[in-house]
PDB file of N, CA and C in Angstrom:
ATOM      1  N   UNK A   1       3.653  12.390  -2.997  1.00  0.00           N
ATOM      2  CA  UNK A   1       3.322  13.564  -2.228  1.00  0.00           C
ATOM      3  C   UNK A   1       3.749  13.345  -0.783  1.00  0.00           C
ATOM      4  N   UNK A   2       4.007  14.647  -0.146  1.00  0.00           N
ATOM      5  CA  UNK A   2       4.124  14.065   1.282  1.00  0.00           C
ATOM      6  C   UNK A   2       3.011  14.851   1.867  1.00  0.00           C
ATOM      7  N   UNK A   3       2.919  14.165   3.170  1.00  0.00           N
ATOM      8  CA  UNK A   3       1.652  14.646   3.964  1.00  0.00           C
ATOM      9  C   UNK A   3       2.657  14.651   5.682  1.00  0.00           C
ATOM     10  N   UNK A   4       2.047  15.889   6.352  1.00  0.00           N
ATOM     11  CA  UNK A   4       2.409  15.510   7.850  1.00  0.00           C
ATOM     12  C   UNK A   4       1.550  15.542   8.547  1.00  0.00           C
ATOM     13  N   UNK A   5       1.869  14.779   9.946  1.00  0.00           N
ATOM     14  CA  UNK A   5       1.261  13.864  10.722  1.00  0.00           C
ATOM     15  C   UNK A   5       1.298  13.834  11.956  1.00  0.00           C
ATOM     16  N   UNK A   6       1.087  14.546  12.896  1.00  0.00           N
ATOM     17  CA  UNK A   6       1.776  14.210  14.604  1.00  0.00           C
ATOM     18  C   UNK A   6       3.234  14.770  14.122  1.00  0.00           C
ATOM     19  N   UNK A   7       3.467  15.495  13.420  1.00  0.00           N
ATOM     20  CA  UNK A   7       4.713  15.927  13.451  1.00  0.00           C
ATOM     21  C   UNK A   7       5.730  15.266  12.770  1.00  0.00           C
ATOM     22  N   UNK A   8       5.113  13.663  12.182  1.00  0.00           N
ATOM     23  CA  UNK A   8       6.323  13.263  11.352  1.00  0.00           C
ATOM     24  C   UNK A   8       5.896  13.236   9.548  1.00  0.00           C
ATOM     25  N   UNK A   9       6.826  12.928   8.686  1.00  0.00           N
ATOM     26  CA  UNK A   9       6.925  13.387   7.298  1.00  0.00           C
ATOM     27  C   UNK A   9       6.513  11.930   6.702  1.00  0.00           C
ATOM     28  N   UNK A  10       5.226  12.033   6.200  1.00  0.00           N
ATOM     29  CA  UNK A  10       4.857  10.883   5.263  1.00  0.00           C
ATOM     30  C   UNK A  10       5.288  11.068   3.658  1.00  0.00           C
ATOM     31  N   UNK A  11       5.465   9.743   3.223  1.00  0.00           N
ATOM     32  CA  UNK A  11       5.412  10.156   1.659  1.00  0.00           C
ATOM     33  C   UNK A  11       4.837   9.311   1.136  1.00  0.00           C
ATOM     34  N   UNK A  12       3.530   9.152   0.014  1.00  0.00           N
ATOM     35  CA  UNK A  12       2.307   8.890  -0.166  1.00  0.00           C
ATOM     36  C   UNK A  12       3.215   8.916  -2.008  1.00  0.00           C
ATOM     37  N   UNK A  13       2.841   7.343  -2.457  1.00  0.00           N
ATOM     38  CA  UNK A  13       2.939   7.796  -3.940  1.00  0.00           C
ATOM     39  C   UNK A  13       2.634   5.979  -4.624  1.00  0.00           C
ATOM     40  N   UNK A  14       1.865   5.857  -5.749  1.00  0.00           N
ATOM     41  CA  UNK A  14       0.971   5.686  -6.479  1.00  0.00           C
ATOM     42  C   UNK A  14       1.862   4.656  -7.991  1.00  0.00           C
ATOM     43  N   UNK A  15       1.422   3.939  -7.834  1.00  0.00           N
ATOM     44  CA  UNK A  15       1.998   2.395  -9.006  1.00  0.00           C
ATOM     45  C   UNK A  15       0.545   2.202  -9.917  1.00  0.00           C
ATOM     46  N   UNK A  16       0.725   2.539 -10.916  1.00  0.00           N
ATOM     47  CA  UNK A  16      -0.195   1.987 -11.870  1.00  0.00           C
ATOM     48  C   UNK A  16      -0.007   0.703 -12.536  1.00  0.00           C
ATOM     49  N   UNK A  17      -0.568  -0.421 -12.679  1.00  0.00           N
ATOM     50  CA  UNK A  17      -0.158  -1.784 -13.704  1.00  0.00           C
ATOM     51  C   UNK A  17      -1.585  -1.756 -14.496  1.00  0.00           C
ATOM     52  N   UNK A  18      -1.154  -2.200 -15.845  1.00  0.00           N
ATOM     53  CA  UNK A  18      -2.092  -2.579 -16.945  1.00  0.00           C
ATOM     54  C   UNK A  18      -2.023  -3.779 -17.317  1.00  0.00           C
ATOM     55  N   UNK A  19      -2.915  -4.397 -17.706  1.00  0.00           N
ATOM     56  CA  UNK A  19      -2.541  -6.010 -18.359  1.00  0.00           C
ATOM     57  C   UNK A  19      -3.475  -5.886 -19.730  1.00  0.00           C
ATOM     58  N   UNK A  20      -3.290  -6.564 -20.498  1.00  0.00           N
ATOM     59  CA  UNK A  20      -3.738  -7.229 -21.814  1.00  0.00           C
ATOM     60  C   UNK A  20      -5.158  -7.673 -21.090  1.00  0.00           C
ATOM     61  N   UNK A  21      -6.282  -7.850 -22.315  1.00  0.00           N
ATOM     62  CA  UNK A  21      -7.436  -8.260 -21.641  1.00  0.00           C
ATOM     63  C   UNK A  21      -7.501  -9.880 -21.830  1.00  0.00           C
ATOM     64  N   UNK A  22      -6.298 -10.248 -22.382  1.00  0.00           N
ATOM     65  CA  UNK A  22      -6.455 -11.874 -22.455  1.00  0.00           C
ATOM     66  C   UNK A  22      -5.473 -12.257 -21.179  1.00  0.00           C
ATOM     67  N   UNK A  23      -5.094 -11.533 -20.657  1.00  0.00           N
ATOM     68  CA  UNK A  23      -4.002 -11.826 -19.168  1.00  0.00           C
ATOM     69  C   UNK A  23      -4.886 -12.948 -18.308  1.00  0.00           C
ATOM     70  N   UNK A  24      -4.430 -13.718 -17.537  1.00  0.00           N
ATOM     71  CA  UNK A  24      -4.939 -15.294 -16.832  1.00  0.00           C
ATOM     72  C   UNK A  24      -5.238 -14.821 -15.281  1.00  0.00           C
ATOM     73  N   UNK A  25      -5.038 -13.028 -14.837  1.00  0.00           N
ATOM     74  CA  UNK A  25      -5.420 -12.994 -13.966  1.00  0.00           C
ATOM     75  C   UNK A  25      -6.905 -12.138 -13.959  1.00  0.00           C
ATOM     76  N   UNK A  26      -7.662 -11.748 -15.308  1.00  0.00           N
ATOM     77  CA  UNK A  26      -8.735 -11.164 -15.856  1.00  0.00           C
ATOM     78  C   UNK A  26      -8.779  -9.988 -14.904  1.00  0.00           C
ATOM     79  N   UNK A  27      -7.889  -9.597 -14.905  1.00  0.00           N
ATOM     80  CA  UNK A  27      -7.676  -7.894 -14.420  1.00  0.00           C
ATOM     81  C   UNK A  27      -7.354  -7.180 -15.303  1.00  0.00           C
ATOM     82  N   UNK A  28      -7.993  -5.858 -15.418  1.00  0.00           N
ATOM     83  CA  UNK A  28      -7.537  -4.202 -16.474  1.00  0.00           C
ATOM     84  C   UNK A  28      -6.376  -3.520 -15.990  1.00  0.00           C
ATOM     85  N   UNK A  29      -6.522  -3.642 -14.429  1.00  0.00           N
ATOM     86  CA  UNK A  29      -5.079  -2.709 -13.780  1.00  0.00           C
ATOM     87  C   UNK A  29      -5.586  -2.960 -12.768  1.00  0.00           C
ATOM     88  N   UNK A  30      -4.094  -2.257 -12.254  1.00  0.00           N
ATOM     89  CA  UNK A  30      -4.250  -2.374 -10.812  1.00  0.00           C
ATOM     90  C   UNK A  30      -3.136  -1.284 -10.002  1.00  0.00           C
ATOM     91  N   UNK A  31      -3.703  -0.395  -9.126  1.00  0.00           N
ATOM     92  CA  UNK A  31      -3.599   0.653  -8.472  1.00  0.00           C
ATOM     93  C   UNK A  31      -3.688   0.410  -7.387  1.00  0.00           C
ATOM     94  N   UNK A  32      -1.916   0.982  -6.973  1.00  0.00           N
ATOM     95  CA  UNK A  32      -1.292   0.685  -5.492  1.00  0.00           C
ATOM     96  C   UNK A  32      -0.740   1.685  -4.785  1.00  0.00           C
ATOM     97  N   UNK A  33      -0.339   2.166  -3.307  1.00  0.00           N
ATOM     98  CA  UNK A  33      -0.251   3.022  -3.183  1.00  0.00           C
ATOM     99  C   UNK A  33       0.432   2.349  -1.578  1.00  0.00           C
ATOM    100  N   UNK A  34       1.732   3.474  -1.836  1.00  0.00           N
ATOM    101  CA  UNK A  34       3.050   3.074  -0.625  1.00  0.00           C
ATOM    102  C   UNK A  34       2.640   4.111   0.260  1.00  0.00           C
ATOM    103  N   UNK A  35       2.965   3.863   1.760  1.00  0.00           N
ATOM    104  CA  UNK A  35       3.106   4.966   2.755  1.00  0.00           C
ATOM    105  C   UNK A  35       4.564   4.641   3.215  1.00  0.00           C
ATOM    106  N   UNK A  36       5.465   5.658   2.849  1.00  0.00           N
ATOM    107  CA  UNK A  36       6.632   5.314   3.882  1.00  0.00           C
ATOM    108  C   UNK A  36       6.718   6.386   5.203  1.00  0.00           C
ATOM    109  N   UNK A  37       7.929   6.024   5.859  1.00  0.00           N
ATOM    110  CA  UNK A  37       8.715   7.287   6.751  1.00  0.00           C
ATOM    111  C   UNK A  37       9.652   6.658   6.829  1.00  0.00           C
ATOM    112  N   UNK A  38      10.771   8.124   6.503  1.00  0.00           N
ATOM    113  CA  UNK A  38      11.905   7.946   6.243  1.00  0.00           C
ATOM    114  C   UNK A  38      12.365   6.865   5.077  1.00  0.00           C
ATOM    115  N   UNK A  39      13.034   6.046   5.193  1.00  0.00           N
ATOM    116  CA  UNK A  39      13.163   4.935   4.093  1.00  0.00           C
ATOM    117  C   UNK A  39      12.658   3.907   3.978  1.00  0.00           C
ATOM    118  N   UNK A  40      11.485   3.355   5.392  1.00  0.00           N
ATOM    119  CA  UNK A  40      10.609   2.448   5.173  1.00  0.00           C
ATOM    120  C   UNK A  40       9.458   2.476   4.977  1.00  0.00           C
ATOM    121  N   UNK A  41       8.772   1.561   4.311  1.00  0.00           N
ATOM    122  CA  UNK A  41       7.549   1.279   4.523  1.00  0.00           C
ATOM    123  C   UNK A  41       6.697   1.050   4.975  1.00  0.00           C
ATOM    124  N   UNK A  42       5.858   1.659   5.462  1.00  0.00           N
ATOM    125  CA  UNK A  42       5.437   1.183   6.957  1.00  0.00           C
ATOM    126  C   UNK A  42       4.052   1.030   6.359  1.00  0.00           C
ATOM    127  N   UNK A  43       2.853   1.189   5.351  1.00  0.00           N
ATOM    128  CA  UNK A  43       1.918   0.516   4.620  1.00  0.00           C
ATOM    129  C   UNK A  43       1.946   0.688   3.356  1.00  0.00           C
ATOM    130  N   UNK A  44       1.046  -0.238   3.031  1.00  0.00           N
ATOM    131  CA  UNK A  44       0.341  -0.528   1.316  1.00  0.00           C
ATOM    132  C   UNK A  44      -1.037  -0.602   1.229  1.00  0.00           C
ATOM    133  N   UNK A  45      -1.699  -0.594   0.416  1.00  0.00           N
ATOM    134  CA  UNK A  45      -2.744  -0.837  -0.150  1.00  0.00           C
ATOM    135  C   UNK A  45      -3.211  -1.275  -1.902  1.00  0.00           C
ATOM    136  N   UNK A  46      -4.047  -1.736  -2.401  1.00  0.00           N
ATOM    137  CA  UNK A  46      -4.126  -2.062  -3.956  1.00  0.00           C
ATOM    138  C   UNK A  46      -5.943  -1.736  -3.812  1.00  0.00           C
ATOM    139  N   UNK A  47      -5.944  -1.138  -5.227  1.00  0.00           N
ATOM    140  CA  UNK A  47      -7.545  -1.272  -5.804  1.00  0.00           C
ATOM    141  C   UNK A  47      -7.008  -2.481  -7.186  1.00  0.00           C
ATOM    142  N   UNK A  48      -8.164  -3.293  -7.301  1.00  0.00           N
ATOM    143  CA  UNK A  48      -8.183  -3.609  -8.484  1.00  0.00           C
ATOM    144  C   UNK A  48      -9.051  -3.656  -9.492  1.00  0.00           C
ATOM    145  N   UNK A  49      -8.573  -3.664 -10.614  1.00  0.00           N
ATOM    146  CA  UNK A  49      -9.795  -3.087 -11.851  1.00  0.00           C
ATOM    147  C   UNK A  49     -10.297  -4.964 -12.620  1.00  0.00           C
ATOM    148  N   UNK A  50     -11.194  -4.866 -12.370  1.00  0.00           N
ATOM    149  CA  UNK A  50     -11.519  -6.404 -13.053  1.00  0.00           C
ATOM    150  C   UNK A  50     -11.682  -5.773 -14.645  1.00  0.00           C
ATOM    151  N   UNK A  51     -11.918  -6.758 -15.462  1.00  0.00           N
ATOM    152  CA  UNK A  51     -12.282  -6.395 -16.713  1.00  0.00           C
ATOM    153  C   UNK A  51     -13.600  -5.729 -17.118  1.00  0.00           C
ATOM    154  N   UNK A  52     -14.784  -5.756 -16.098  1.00  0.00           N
ATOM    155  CA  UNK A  52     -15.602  -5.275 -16.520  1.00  0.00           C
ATOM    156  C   UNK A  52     -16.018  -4.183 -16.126  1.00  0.00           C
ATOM    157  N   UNK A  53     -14.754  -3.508 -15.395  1.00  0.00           N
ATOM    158  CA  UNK A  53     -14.747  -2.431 -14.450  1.00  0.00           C
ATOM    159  C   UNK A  53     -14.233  -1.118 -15.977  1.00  0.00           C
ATOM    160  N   UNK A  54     -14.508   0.340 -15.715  1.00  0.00           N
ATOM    161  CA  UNK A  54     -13.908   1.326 -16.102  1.00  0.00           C
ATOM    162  C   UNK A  54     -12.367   1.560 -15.604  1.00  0.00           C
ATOM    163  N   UNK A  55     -11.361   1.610 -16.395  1.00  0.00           N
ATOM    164  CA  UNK A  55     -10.176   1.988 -14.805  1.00  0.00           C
ATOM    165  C   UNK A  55     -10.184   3.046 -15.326  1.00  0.00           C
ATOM    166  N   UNK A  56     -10.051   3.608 -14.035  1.00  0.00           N
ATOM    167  CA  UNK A  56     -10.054   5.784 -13.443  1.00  0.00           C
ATOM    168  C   UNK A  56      -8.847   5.936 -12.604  1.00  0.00           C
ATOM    169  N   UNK A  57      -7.373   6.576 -13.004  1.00  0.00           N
ATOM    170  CA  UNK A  57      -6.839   6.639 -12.089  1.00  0.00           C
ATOM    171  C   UNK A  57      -7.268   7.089 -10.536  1.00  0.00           C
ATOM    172  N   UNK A  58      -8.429   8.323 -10.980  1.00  0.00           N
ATOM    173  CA  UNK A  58      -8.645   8.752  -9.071  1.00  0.00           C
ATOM    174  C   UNK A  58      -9.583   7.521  -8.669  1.00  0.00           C
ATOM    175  N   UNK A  59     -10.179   6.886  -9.038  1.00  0.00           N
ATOM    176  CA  UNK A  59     -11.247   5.944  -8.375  1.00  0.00           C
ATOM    177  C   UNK A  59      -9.773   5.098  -7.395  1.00  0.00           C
ATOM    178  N   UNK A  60      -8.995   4.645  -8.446  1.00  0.00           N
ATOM    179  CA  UNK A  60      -8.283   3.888  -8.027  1.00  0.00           C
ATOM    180  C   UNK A  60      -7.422   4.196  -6.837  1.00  0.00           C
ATOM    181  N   UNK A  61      -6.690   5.162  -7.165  1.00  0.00           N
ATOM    182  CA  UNK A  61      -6.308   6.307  -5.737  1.00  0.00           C
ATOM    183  C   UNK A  61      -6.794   5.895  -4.925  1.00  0.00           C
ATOM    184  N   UNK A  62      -8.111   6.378  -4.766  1.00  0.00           N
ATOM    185  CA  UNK A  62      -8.782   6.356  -3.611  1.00  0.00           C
ATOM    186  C   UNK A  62      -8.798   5.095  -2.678  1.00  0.00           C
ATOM    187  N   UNK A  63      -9.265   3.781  -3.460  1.00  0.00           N
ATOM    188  CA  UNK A  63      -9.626   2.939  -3.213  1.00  0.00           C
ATOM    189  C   UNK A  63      -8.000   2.489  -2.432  1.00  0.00           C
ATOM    190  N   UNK A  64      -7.126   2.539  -2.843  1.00  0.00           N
ATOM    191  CA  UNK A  64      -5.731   1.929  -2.731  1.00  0.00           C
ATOM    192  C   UNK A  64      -5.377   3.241  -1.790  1.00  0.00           C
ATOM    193  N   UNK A  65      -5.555   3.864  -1.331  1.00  0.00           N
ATOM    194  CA  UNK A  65      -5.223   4.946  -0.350  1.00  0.00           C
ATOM    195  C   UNK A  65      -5.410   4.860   0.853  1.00  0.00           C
ATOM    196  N   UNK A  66      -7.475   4.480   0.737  1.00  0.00           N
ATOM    197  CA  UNK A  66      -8.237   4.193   1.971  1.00  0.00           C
ATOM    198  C   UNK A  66      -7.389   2.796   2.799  1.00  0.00           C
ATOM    199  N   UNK A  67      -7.356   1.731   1.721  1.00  0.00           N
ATOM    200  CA  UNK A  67      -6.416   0.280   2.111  1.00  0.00           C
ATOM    201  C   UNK A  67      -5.264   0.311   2.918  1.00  0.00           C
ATOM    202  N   UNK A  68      -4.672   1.402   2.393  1.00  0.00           N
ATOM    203  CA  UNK A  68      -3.036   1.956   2.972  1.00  0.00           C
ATOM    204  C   UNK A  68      -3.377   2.030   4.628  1.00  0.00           C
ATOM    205  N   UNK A  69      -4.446   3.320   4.097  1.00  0.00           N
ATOM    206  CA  UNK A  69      -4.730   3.806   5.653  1.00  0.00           C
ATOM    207  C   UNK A  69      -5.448   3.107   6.696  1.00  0.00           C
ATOM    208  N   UNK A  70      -5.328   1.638   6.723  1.00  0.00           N
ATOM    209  CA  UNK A  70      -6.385   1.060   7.423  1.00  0.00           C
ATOM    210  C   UNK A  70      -5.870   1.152   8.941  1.00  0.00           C
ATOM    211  N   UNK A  71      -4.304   0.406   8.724  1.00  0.00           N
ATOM    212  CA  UNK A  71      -3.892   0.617  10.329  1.00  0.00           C
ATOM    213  C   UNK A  71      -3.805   1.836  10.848  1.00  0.00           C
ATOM    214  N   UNK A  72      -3.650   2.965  10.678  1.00  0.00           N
ATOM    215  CA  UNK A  72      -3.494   4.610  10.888  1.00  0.00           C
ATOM    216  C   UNK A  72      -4.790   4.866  11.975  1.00  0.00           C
ATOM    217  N   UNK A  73      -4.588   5.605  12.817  1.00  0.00           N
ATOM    218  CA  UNK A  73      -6.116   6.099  13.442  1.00  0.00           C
ATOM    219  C   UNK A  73      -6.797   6.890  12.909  1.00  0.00           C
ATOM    220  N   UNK A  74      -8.201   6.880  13.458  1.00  0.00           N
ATOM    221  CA  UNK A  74      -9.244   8.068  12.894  1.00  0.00           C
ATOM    222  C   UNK A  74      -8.735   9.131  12.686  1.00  0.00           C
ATOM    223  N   UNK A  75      -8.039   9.195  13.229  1.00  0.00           N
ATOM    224  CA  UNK A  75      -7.512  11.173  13.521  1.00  0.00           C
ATOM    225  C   UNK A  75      -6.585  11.281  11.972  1.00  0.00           C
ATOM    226  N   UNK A  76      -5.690  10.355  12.484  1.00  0.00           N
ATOM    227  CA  UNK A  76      -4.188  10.439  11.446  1.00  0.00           C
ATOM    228  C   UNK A  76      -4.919  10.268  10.038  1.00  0.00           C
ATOM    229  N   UNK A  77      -6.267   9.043   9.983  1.00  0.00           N
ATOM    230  CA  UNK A  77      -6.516   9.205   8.083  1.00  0.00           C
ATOM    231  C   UNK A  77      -7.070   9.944   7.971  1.00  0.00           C
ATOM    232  N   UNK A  78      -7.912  10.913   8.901  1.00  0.00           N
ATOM    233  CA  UNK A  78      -8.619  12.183   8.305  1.00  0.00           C
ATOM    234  C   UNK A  78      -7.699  13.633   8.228  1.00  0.00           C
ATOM    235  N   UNK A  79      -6.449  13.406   8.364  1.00  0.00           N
ATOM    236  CA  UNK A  79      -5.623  14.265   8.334  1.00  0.00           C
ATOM    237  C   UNK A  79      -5.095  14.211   6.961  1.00  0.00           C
ATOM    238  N   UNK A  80      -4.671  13.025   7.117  1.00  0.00           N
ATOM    239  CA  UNK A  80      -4.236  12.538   5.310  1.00  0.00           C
ATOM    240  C   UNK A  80      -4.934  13.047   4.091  1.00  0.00           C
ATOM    241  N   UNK A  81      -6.367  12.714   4.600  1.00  0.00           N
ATOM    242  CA  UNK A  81      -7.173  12.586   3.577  1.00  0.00           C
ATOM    243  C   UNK A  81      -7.189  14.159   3.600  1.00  0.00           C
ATOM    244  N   UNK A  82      -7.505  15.069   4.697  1.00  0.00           N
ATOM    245  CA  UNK A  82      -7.714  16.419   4.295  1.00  0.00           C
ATOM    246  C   UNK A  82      -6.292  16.795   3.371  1.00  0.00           C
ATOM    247  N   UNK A  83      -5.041  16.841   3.775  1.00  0.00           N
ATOM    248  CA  UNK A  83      -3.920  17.029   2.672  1.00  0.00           C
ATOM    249  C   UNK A  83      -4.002  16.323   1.286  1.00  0.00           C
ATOM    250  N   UNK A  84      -4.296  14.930   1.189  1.00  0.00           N
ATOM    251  CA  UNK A  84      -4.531  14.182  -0.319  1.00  0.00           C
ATOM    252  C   UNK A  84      -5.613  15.435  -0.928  1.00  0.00           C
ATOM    253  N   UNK A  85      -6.474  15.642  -0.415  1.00  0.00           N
ATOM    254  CA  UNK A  85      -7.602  16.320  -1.155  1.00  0.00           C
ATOM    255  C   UNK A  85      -7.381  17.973  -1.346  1.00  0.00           C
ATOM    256  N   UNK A  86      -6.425  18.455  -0.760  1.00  0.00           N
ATOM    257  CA  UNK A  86      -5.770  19.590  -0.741  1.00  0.00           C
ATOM    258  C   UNK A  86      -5.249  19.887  -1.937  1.00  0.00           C
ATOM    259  N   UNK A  87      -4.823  18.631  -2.065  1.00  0.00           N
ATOM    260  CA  UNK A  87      -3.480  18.708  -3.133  1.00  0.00           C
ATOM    261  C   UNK A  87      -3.911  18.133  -4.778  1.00  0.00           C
ATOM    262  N   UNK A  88      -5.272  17.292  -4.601  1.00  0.00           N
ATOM    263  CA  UNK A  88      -5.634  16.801  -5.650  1.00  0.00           C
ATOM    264  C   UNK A  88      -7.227  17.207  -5.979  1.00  0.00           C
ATOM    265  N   UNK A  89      -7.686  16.653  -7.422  1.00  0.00           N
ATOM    266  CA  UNK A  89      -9.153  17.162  -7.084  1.00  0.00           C
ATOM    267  C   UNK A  89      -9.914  15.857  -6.280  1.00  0.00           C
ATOM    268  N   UNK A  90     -11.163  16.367  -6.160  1.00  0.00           N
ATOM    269  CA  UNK A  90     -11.924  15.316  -5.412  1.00  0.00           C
ATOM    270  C   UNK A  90     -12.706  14.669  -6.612  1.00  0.00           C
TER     271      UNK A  90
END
């Protein structure tokens, strides 16, 4: 998705991984989420699902979204977040 910002063009988009429940890192998945502009990357974030967790793609979203947005200011992630939630359910 893209989101704008102070005037410049974010693009916001979402990596799902699954593992086997006998995998050696005892994770279910794991949900990541890129911020670029233009052709770089400028953050990341990850949720991860342990095994004894439910995995929910939106839980995960979220969690790996908020992470992204850590360096961003108050202003800029509540901008985000109002477009993410625009665009998706809550």
């Amino acid at each position: 998705m893209k989101v704008l910002v102070r005037g410049k063009e974010y693009k916001l988009w979402f990596e799902h991984s699954f593992f086997d429940e006998d995998n050696p890192v005892q994770l279910k998945g794991i949900t990541d989420c890129f911020i670029s502009l233009g052709e770089e990357c400028v953050a990341g974030g990850a949720a991860l699902c342990s095994l004894g967790d439910n995995f929910v793609k939106a839980t995960g979203r979220k969690i790996a979204l908020a992470r992204a947005l850590k360096e961003f200011s108050r202003e800029d992630r509540k901008e985000v977040w109002d477009q993410y939630f625009a665009t998706v359910k809550k």
